[in-house]
PDB file of N, CA and C in Angstrom:
ATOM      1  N   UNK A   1      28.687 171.524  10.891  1.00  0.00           N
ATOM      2  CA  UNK A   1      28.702 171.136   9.496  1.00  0.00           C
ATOM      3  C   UNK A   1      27.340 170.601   9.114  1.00  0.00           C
ATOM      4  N   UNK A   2      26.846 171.004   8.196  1.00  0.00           N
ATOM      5  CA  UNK A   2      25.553 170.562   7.570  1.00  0.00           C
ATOM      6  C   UNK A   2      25.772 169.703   6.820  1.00  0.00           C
ATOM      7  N   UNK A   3      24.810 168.374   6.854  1.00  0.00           N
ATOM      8  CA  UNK A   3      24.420 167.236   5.910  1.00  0.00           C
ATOM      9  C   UNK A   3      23.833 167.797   4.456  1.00  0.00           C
ATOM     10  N   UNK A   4      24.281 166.555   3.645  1.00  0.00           N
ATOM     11  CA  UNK A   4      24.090 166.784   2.393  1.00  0.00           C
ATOM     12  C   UNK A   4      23.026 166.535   1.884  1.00  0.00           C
ATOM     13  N   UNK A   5      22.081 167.129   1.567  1.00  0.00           N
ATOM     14  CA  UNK A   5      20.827 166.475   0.962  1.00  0.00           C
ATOM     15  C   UNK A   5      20.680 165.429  -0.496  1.00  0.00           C
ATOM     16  N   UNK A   6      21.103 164.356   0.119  1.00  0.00           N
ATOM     17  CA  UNK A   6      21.054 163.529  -1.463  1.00  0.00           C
ATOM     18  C   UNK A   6      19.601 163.604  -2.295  1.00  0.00           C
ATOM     19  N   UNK A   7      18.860 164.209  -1.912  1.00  0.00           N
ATOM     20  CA  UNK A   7      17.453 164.121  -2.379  1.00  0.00           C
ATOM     21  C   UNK A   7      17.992 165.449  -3.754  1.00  0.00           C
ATOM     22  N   UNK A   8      18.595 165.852  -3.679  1.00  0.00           N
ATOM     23  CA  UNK A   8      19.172 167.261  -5.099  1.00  0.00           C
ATOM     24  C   UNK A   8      19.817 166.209  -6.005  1.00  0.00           C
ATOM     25  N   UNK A   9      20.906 165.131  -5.339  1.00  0.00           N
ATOM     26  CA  UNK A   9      21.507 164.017  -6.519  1.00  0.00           C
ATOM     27  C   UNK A   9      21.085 163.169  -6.768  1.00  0.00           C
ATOM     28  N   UNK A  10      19.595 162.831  -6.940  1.00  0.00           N
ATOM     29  CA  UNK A  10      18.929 161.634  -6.879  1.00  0.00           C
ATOM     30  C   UNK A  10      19.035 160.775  -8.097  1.00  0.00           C
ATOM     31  N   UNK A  11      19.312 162.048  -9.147  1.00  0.00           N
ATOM     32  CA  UNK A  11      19.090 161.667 -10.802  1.00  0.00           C
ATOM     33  C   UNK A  11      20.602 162.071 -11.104  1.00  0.00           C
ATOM     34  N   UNK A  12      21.861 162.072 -10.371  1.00  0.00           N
ATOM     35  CA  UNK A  12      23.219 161.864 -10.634  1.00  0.00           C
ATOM     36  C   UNK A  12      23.510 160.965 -11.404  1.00  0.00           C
ATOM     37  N   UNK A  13      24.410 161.070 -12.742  1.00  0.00           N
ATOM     38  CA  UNK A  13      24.319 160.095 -13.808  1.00  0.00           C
ATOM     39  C   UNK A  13      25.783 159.408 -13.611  1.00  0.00           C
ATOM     40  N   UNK A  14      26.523 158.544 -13.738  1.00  0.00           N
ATOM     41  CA  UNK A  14      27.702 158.112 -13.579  1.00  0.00           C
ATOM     42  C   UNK A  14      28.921 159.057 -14.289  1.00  0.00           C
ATOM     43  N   UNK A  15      28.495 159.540 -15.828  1.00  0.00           N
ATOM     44  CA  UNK A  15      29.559 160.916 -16.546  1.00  0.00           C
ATOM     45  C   UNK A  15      29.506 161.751 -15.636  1.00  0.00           C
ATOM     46  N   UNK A  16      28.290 162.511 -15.201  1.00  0.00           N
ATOM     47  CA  UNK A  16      28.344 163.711 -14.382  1.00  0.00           C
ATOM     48  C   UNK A  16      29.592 163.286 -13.089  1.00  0.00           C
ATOM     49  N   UNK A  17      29.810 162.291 -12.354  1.00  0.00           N
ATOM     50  CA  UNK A  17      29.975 162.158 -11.096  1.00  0.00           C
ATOM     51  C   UNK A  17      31.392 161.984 -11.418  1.00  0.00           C
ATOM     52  N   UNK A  18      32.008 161.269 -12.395  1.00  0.00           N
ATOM     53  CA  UNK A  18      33.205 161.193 -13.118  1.00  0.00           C
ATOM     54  C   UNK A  18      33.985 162.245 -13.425  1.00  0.00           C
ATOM     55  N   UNK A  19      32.864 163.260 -14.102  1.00  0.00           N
ATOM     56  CA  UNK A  19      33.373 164.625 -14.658  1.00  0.00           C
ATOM     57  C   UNK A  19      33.631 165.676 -13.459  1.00  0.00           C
ATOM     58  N   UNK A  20      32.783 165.607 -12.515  1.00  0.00           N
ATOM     59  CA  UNK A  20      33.605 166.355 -10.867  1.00  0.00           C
ATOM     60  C   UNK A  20      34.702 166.162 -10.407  1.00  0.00           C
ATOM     61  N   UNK A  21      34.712 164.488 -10.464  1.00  0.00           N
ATOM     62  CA  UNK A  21      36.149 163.719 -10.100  1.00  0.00           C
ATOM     63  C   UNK A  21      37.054 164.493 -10.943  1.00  0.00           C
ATOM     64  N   UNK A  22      37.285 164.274 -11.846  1.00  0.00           N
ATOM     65  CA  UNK A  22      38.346 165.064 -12.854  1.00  0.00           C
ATOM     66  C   UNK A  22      38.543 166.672 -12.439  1.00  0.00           C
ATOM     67  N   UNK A  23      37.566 167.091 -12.201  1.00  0.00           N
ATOM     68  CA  UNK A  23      37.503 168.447 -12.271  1.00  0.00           C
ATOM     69  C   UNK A  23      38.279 169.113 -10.936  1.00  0.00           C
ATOM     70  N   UNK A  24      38.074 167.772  -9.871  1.00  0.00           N
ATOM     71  CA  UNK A  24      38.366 168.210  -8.864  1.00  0.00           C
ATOM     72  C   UNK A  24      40.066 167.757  -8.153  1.00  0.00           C
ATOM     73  N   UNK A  25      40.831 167.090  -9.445  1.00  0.00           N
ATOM     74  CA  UNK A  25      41.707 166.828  -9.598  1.00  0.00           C
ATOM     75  C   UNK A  25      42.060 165.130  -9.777  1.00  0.00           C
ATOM     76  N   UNK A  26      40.992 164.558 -10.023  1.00  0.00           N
ATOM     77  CA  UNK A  26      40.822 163.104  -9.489  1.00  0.00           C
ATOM     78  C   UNK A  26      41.656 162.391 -10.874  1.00  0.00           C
ATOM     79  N   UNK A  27      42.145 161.382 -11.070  1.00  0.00           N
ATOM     80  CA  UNK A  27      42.919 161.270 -12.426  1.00  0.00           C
ATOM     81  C   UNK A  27      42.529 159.454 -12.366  1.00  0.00           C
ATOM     82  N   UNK A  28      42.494 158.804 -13.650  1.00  0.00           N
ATOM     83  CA  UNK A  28      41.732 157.691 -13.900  1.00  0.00           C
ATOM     84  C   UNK A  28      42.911 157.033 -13.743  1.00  0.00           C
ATOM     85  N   UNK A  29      42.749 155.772 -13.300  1.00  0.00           N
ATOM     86  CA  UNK A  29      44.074 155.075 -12.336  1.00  0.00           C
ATOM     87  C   UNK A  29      44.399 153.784 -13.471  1.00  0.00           C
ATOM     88  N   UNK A  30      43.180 152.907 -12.987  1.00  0.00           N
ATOM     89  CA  UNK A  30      43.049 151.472 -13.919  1.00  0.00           C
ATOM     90  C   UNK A  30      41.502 151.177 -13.804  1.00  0.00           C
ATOM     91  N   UNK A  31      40.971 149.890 -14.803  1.00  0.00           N
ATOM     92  CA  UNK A  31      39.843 149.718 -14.632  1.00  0.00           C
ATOM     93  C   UNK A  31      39.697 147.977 -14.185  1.00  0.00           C
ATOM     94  N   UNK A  32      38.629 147.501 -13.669  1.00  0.00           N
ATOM     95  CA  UNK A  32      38.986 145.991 -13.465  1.00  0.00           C
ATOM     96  C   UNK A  32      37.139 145.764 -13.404  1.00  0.00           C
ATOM     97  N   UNK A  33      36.403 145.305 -15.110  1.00  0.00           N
ATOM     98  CA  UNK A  33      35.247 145.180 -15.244  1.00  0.00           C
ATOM     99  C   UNK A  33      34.700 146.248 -14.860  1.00  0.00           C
ATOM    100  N   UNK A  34      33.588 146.300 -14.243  1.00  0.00           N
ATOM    101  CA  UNK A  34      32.827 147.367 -14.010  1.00  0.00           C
ATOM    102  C   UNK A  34      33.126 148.545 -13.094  1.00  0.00           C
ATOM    103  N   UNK A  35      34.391 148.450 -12.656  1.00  0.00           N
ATOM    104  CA  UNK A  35      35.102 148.947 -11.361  1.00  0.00           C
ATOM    105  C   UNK A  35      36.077 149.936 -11.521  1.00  0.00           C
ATOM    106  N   UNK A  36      35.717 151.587 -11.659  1.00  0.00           N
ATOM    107  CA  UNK A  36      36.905 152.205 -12.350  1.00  0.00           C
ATOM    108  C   UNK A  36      37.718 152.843 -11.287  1.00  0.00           C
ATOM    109  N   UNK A  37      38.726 152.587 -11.219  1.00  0.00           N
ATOM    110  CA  UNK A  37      39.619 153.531  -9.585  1.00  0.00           C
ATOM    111  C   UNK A  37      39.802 154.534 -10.201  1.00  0.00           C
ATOM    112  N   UNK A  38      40.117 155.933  -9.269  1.00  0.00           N
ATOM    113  CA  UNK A  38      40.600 157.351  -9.488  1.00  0.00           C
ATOM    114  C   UNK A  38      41.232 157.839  -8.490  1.00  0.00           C
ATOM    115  N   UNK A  39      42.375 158.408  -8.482  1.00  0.00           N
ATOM    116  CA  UNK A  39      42.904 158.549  -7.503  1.00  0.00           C
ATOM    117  C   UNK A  39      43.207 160.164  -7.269  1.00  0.00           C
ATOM    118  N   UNK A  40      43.774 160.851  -6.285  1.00  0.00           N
ATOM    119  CA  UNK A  40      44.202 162.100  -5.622  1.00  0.00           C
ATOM    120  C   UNK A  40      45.392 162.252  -5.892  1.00  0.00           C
ATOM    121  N   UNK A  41      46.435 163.356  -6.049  1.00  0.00           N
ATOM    122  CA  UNK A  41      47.380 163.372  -5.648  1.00  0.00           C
ATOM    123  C   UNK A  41      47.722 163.241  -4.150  1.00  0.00           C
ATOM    124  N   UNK A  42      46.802 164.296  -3.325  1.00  0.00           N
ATOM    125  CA  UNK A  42      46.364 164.040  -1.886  1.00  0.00           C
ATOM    126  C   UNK A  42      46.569 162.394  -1.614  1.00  0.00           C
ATOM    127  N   UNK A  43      46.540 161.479  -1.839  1.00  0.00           N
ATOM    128  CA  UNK A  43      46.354 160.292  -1.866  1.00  0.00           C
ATOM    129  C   UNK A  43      45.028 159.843  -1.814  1.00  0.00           C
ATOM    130  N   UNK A  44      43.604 160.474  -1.857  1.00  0.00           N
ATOM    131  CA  UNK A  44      42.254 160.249  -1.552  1.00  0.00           C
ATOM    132  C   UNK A  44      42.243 159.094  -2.910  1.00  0.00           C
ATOM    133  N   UNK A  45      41.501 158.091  -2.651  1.00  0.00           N
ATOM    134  CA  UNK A  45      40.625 157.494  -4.461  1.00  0.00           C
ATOM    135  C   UNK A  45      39.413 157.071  -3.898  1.00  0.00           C
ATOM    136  N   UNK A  46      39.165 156.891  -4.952  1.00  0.00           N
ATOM    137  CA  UNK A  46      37.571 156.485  -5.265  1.00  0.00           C
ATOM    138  C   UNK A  46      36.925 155.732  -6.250  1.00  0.00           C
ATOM    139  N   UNK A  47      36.288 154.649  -6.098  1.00  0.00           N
ATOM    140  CA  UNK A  47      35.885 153.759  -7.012  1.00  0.00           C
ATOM    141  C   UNK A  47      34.355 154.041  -7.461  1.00  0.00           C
ATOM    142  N   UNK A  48      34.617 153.881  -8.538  1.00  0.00           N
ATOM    143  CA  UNK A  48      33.090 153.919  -9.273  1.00  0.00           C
ATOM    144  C   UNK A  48      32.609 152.684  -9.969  1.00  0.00           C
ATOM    145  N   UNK A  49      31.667 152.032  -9.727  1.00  0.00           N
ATOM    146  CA  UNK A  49      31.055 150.812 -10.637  1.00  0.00           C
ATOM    147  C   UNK A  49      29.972 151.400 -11.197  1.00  0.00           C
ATOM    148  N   UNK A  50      29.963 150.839 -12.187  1.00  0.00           N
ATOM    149  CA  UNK A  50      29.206 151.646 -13.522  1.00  0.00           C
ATOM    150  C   UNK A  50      28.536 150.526 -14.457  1.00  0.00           C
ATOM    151  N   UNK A  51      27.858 150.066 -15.170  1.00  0.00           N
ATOM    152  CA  UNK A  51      27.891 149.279 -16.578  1.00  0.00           C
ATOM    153  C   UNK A  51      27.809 150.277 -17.826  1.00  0.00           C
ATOM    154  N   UNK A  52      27.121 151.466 -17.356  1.00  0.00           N
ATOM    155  CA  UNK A  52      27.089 152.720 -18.830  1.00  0.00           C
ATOM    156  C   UNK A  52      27.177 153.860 -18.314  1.00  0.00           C
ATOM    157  N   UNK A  53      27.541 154.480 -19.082  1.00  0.00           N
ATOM    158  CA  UNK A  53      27.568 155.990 -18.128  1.00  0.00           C
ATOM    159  C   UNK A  53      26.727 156.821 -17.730  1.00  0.00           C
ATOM    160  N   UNK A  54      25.370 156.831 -18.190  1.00  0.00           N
ATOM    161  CA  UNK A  54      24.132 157.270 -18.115  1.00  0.00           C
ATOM    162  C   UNK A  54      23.272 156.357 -17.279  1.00  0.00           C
ATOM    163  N   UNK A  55      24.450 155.632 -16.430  1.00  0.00           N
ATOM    164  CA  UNK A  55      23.745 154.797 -14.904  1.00  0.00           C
ATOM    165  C   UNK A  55      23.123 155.678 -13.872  1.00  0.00           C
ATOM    166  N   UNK A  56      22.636 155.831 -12.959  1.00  0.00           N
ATOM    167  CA  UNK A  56      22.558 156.298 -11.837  1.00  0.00           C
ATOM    168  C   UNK A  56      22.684 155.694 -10.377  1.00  0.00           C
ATOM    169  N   UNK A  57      22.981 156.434  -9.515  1.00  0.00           N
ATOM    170  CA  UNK A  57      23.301 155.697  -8.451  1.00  0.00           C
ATOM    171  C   UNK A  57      22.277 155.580  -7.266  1.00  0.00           C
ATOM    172  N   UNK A  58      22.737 154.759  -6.037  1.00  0.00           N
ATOM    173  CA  UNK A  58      21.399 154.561  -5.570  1.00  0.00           C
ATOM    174  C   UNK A  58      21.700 155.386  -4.647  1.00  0.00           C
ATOM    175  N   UNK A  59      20.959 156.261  -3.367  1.00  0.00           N
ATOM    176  CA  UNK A  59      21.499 157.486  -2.577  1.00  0.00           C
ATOM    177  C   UNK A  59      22.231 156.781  -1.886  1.00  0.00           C
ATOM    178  N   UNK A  60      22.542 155.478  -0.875  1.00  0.00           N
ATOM    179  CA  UNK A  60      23.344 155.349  -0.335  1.00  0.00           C
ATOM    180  C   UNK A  60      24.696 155.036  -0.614  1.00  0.00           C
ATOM    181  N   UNK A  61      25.087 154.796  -1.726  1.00  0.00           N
ATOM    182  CA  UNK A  61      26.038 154.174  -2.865  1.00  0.00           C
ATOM    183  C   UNK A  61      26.601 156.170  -3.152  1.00  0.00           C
ATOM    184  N   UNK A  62      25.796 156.752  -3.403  1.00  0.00           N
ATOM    185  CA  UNK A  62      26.498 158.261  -3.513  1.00  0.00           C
ATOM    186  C   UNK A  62      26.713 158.422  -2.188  1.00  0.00           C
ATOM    187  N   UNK A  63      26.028 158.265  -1.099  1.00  0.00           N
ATOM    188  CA  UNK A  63      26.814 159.216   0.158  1.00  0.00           C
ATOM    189  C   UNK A  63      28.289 158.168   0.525  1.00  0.00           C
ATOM    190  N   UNK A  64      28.628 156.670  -0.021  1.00  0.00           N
ATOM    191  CA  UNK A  64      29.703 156.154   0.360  1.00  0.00           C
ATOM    192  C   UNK A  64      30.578 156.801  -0.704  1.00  0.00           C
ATOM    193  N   UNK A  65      30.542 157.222  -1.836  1.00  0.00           N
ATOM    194  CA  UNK A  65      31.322 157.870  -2.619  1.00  0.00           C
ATOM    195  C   UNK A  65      31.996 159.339  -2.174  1.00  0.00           C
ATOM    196  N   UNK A  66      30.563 159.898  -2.420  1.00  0.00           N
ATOM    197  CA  UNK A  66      30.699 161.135  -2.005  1.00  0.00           C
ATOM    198  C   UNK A  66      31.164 162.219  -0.697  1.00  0.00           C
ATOM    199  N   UNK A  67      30.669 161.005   0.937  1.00  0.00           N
ATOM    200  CA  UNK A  67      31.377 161.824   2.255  1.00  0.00           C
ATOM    201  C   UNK A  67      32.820 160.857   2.159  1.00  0.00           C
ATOM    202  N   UNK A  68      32.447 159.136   1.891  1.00  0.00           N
ATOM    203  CA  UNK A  68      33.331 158.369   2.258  1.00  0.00           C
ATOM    204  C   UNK A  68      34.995 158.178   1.674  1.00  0.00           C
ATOM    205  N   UNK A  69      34.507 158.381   0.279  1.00  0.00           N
ATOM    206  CA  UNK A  69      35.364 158.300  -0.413  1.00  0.00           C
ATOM    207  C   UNK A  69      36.517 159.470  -0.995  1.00  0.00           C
ATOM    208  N   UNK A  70      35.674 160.413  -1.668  1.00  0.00           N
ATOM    209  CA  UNK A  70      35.914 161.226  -2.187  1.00  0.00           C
ATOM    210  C   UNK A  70      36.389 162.539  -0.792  1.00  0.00           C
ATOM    211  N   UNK A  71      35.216 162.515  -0.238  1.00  0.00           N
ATOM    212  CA  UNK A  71      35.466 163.509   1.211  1.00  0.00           C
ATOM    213  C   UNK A  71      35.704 164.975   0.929  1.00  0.00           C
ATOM    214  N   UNK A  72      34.162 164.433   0.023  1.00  0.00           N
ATOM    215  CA  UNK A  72      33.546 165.929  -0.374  1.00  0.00           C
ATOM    216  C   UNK A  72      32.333 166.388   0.591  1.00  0.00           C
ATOM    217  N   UNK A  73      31.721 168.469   0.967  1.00  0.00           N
ATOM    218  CA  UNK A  73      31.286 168.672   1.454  1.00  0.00           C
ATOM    219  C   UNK A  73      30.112 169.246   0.868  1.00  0.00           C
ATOM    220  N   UNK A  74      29.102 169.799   1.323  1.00  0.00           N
ATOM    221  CA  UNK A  74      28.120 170.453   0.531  1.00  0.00           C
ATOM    222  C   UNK A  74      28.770 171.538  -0.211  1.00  0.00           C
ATOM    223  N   UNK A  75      29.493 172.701   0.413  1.00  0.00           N
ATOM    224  CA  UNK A  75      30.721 173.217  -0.404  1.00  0.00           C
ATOM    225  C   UNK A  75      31.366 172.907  -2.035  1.00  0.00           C
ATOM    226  N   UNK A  76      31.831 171.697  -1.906  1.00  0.00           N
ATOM    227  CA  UNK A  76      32.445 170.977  -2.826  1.00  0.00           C
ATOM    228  C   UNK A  76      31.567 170.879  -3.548  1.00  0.00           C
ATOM    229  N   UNK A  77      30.230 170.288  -3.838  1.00  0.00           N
ATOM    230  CA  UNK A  77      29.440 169.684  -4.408  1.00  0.00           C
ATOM    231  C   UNK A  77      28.604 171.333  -5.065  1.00  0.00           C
ATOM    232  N   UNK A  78      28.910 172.155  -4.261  1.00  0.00           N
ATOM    233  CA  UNK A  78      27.890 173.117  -5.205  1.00  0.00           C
ATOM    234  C   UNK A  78      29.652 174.318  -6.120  1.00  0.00           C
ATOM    235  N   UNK A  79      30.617 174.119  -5.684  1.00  0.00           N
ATOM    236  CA  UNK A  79      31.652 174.417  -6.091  1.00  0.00           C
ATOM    237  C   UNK A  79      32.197 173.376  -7.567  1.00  0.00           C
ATOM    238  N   UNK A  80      31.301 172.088  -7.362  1.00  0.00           N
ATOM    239  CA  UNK A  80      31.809 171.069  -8.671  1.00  0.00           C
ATOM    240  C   UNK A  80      30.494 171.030  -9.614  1.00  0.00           C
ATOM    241  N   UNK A  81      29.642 171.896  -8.773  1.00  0.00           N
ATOM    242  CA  UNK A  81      28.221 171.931 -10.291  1.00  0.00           C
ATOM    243  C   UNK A  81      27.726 170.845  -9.969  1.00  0.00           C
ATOM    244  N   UNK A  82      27.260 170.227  -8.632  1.00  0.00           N
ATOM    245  CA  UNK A  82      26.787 169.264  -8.571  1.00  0.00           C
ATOM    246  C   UNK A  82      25.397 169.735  -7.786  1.00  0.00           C
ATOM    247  N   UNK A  83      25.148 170.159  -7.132  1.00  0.00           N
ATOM    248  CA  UNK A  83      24.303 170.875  -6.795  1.00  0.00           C
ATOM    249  C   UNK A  83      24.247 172.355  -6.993  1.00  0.00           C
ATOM    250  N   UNK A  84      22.718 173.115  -6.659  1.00  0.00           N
ATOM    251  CA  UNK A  84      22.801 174.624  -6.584  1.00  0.00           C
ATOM    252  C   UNK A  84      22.751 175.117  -4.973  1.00  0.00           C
TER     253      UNK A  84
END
């Protein structure tokens, strides 16, 4: 399995990363301040902290989202328009 190059999501905006979630079946749970849960039917979730949506994240903060959370692959990520 090949690693993900976070150096392609560097400029990942908080809508964009939201809008995969959804896309990829993820559904908005509750919010608590800056802290939005989303959950799987799978049972997977994933939290996003945000203050605007045109935030960005820092690369290690996406790879805990992105392998940890979410338990998405390079696959996934060029299948959700997140990379080419």
């Amino acid at each position: 399995m090949r690693s993900i190059n976070y150096s392609r999501l560097r400029s990942l905006k908080a809508r964009d990363l939201i809008g995969a979630l959804v896309r990829d079946g993820f559904e908005f749970d509750r919010q608590r301040g800056s802290h939005h849960l989303y959950y799987h039917p799978d049972g997977r979730r994933v939290t996003v902290s945000f203050r605007r949506w045109v935030d960005t994240f820092p690369p290690k903060t996406l790879k805990r989202i992105i392998e940890g959370q979410a338990g998405w692959t390079e696959a996934d990520l060029r299948r959700l328009r997140l990379i080419k």
